[in-house]
C-alpha atoms as a PDB file:
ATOM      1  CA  UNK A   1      -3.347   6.778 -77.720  1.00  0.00           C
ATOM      2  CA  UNK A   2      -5.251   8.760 -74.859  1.00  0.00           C
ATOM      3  CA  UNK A   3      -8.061   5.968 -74.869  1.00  0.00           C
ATOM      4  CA  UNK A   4      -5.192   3.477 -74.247  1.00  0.00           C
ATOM      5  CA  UNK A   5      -3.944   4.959 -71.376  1.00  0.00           C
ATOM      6  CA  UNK A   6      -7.009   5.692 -69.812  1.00  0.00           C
ATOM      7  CA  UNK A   7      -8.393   2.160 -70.147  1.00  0.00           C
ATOM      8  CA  UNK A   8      -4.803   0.994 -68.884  1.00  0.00           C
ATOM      9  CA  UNK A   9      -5.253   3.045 -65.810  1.00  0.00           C
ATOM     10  CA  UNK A  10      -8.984   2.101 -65.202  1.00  0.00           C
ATOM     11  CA  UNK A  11      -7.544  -1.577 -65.267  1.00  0.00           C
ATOM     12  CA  UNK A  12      -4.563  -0.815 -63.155  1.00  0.00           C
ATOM     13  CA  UNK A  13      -7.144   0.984 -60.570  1.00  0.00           C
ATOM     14  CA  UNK A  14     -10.010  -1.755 -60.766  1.00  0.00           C
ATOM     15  CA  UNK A  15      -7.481  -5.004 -60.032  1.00  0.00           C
ATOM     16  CA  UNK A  16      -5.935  -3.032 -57.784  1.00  0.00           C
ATOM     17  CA  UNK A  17      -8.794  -2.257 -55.514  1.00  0.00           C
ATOM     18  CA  UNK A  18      -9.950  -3.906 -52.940  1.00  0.00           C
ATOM     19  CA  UNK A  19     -13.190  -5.886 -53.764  1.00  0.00           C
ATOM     20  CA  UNK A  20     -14.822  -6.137 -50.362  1.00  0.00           C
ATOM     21  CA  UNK A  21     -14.114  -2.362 -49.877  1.00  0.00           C
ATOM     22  CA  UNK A  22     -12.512  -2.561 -46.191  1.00  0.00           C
ATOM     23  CA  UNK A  23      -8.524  -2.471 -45.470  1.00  0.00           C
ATOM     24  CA  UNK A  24      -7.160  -4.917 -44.007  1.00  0.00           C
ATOM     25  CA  UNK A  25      -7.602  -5.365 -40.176  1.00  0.00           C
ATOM     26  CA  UNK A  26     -10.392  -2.538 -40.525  1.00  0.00           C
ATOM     27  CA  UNK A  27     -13.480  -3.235 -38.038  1.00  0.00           C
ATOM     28  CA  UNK A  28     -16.828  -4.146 -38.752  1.00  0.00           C
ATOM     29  CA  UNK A  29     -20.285  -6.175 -37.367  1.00  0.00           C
ATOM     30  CA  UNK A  30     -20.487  -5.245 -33.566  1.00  0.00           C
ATOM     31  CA  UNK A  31     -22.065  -6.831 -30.880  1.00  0.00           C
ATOM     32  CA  UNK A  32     -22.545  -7.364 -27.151  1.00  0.00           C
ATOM     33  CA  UNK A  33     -22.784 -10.226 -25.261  1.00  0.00           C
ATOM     34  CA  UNK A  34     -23.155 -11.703 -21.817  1.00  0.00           C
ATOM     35  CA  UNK A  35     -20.283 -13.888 -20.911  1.00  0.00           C
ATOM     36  CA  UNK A  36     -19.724 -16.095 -17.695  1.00  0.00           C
ATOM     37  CA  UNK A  37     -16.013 -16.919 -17.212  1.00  0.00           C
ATOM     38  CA  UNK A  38     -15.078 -20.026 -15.145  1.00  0.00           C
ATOM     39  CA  UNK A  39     -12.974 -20.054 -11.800  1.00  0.00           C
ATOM     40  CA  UNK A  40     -10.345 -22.176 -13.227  1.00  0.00           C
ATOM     41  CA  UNK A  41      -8.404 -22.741 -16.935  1.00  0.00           C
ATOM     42  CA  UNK A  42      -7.957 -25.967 -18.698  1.00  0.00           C
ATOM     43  CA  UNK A  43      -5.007 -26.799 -21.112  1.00  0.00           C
ATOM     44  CA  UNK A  44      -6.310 -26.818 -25.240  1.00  0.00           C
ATOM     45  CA  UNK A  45      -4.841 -27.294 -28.179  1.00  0.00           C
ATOM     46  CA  UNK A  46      -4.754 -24.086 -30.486  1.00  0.00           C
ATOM     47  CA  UNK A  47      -1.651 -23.515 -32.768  1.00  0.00           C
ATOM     48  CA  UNK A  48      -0.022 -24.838 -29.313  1.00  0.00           C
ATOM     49  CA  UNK A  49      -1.269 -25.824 -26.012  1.00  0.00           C
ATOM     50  CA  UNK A  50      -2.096 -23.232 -24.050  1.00  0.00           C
ATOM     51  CA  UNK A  51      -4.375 -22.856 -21.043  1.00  0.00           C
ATOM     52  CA  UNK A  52      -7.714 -21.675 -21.874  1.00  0.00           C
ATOM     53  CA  UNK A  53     -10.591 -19.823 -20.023  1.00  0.00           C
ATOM     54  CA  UNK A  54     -13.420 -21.592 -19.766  1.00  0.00           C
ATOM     55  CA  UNK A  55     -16.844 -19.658 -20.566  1.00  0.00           C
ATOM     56  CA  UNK A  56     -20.731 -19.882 -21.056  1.00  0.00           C
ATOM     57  CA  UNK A  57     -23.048 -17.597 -23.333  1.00  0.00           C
ATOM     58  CA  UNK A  58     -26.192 -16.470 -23.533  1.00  0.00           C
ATOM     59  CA  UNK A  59     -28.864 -19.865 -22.309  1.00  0.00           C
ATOM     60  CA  UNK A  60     -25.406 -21.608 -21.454  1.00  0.00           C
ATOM     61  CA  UNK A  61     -25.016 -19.566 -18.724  1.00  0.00           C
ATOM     62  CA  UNK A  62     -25.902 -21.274 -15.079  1.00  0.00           C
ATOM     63  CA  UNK A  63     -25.828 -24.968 -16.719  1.00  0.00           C
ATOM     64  CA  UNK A  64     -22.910 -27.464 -16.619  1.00  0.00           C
ATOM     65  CA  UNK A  65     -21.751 -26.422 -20.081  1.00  0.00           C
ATOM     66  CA  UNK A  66     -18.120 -24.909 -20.237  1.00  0.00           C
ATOM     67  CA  UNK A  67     -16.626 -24.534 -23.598  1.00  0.00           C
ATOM     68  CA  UNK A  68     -12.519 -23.558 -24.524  1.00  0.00           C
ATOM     69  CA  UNK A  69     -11.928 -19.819 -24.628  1.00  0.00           C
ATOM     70  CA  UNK A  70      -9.143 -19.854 -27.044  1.00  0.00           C
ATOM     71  CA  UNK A  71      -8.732 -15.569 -27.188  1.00  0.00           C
ATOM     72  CA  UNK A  72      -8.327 -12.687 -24.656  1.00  0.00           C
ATOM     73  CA  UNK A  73     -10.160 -10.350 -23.732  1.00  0.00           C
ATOM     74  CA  UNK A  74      -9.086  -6.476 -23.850  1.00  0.00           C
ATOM     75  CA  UNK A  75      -9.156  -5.272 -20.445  1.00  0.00           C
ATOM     76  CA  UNK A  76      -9.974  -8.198 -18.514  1.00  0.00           C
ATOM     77  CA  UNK A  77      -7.793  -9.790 -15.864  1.00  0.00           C
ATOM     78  CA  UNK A  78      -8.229 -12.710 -15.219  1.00  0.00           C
ATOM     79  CA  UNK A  79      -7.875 -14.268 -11.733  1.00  0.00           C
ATOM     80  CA  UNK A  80      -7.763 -18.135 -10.767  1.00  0.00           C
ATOM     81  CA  UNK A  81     -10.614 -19.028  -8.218  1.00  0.00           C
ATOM     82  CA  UNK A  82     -13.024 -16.491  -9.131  1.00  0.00           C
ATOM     83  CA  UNK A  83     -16.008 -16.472 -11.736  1.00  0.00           C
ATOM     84  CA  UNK A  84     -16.964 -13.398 -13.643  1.00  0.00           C
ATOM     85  CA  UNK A  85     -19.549 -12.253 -15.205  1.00  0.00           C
ATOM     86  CA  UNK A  86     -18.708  -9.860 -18.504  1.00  0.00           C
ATOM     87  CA  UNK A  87     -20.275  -7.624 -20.715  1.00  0.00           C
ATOM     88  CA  UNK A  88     -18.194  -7.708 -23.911  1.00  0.00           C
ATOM     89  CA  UNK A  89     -18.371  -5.952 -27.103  1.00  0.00           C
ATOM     90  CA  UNK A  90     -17.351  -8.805 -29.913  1.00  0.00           C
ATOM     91  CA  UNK A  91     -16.115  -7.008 -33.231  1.00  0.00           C
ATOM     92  CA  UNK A  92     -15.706  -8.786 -36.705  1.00  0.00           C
ATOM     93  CA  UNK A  93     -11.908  -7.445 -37.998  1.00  0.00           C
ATOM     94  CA  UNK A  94     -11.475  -8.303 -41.777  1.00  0.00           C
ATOM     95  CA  UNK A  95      -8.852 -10.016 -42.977  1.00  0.00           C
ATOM     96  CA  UNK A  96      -6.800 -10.379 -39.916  1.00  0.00           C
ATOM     97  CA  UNK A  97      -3.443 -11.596 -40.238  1.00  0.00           C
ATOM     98  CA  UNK A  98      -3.330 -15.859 -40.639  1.00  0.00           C
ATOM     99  CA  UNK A  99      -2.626 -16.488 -37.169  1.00  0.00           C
ATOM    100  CA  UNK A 100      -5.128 -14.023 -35.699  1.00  0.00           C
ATOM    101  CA  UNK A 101      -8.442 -14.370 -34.634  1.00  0.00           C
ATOM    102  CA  UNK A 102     -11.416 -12.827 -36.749  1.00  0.00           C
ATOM    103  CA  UNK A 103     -13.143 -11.542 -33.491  1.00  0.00           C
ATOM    104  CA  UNK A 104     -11.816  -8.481 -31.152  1.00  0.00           C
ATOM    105  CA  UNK A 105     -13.048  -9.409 -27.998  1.00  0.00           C
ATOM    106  CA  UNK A 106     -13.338  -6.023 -25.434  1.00  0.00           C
ATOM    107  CA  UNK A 107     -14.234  -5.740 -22.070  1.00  0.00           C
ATOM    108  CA  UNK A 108     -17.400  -3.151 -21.340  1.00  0.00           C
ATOM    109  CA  UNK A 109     -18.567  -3.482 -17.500  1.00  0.00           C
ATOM    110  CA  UNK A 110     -17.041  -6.418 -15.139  1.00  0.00           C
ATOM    111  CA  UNK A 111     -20.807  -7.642 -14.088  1.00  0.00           C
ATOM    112  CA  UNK A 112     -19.609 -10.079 -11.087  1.00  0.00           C
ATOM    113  CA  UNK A 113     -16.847 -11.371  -9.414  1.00  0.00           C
ATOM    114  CA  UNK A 114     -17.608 -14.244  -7.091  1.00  0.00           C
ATOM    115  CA  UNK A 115     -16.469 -17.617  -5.508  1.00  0.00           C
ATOM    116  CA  UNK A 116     -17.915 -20.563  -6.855  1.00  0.00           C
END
């Protein structure tokens, strides 16, 4: 009888678990990148239209290439006219909710502001 219980509860405890071993919306896989924000928005289609930022990356950055910026950016303000250009810490969040993104985008050091 004590063997049965104790395998039941080392059943209940294994599918119970969670496999991957984080909780949900727990943090992981940092990095930092160099971002270039355009001095204007354009409207995109995410689960709505929206306006978007418009941004370059890493060799992007000082070409013609401008790509939809569909998330924010903690501690950024965005201001029409102006270019920026950002350091930002990107962090992997597991299992977000459905309609969230799986990157945390932060703000570390405003680089640049300037007029196109």
């Amino acid at each position: 009888m004590i063997k049965r219980s104790l395998l039941l509860s080392l059943l209940f405890i294994f599918f119970n678990c969670n496999p991957s071993g984080f909780n949900e919306g727990e943090e992981y896989i940092t990095e930092e990148i160099l971002i270039r924000v355009n001095s204007y928005t354009e409207t995109c289609q995410g689960l709505a239209e929206m306006q978007c930022l418009l941004i370059q990356k890493g060799e992007q950055i000082g070409t013609e290439e401008w790509e939809y910026f569909y998330d924010s950016i903690k501690g950024f303000e965005y201001e029409e006219g102006y270019r920026y250009d950002l350091d930002v810490k990107i962090t992997q969040v597991v299992n977000p909710p459905a309609d969230a993104s799986s990157l945390r985008y932060e703000l570390i050091r405003l680089i640049r502001k300037f007029r196109p």
